[in-house]
C-alpha atoms as a PDB file:
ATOM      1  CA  UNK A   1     -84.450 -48.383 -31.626  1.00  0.00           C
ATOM      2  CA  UNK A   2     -82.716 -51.101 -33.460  1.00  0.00           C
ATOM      3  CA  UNK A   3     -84.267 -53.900 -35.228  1.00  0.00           C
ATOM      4  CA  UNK A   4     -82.532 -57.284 -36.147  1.00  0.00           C
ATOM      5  CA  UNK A   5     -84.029 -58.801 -39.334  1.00  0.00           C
ATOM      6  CA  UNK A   6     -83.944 -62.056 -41.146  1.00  0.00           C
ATOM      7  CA  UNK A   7     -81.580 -61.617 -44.797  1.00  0.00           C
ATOM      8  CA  UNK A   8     -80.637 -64.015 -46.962  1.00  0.00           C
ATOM      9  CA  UNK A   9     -77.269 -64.137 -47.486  1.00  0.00           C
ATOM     10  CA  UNK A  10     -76.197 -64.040 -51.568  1.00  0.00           C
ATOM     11  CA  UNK A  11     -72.201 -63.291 -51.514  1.00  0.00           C
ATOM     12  CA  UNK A  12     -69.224 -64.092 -48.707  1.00  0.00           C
ATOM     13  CA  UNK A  13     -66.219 -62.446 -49.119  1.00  0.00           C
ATOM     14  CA  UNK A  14     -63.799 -63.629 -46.097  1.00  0.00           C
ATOM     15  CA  UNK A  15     -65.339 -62.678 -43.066  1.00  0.00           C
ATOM     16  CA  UNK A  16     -68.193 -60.608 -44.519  1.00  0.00           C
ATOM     17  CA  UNK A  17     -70.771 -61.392 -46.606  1.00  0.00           C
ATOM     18  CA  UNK A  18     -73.668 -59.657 -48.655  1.00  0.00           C
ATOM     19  CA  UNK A  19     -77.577 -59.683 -47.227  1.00  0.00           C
ATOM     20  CA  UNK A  20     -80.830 -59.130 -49.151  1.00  0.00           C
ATOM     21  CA  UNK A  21     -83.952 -58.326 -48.060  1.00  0.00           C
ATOM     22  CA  UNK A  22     -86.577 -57.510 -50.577  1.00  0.00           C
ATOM     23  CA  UNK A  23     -84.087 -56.296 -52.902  1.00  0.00           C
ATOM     24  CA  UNK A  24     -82.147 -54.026 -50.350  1.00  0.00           C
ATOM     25  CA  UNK A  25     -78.027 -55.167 -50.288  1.00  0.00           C
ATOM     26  CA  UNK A  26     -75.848 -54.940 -47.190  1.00  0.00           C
ATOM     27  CA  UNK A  27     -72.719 -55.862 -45.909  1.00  0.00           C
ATOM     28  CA  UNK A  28     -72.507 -57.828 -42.712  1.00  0.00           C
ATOM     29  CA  UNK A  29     -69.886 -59.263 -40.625  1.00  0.00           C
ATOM     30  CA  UNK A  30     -70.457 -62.908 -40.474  1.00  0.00           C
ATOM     31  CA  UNK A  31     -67.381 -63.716 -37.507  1.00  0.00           C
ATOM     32  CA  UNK A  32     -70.109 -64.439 -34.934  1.00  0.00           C
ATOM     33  CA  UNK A  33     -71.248 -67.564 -36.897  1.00  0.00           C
ATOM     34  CA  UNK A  34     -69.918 -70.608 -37.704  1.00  0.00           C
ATOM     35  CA  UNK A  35     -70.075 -72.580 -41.162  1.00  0.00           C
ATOM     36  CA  UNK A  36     -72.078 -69.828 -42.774  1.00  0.00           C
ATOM     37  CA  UNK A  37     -73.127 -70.721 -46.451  1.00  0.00           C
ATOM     38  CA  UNK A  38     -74.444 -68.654 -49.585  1.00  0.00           C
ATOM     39  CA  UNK A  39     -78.125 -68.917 -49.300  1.00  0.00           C
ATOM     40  CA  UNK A  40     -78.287 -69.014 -45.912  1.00  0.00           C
ATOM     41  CA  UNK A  41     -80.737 -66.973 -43.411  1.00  0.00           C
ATOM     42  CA  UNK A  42     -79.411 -64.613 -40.742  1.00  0.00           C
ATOM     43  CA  UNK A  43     -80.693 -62.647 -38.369  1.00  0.00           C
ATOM     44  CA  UNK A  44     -78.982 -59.564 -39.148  1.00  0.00           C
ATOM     45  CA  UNK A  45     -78.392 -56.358 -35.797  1.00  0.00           C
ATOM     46  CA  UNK A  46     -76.079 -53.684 -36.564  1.00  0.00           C
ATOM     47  CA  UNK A  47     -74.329 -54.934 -39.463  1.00  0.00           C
ATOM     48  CA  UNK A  48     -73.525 -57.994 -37.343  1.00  0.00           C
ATOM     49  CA  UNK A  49     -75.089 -61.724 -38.574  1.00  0.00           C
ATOM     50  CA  UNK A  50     -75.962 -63.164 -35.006  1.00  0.00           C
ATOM     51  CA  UNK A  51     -77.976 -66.190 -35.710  1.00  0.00           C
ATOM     52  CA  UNK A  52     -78.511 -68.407 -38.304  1.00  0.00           C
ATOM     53  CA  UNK A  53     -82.098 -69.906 -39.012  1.00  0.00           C
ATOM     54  CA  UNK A  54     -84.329 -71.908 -41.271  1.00  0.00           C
ATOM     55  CA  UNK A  55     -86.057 -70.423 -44.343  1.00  0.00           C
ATOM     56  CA  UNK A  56     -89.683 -71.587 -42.925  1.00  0.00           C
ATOM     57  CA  UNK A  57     -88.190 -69.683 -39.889  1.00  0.00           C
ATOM     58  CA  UNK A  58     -87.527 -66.336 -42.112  1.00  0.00           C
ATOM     59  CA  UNK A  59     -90.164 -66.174 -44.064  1.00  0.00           C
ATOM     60  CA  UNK A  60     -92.347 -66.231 -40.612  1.00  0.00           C
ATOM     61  CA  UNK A  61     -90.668 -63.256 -38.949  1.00  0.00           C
ATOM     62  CA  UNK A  62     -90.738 -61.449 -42.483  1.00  0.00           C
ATOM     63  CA  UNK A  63     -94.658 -62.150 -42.691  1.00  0.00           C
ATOM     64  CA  UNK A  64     -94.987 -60.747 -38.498  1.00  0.00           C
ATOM     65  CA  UNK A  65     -92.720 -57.830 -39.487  1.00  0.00           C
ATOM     66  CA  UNK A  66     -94.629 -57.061 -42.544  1.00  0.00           C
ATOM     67  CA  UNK A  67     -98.092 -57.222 -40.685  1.00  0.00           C
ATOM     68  CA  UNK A  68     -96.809 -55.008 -38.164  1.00  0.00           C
ATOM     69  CA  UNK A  69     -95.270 -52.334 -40.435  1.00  0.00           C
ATOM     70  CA  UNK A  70     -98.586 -52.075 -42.962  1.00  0.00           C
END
């Protein structure tokens, strides 16, 4: 099972950038999205950014994620 998780975007490089999530770094290909922007939110599925959100947005799904996974 995958999971596709909000990240905050801290680093573009070309066409990929670098995600954080609670202090965990990733690379992720960021071609799917348009205008995407250090700082940014993305919903983040096998290395792939697919959607862009709000941080209000984020910080939501991180709080249902976490009260799942406690």
């Amino acid at each position: 099972m995958c999971l596709a998780v909000p990240m905050k975007v801290i680093e573009i490089k070309g066409s990929s950038g670098t995600v954080e999530l609670g202090g965990l770094k990733r690379r992720a290909n960021l071609q799917l999205l348009e205008k995407v922007n250090v700082g940014d939110y993305v919903i983040v599925h096998a290395g792939f950014a697919i959607q862009k959100l709000d941080e209000e947005e984020a910080e939501k799904t991180l709080s249902v994620i976490n009260e799942v996974y406690r």
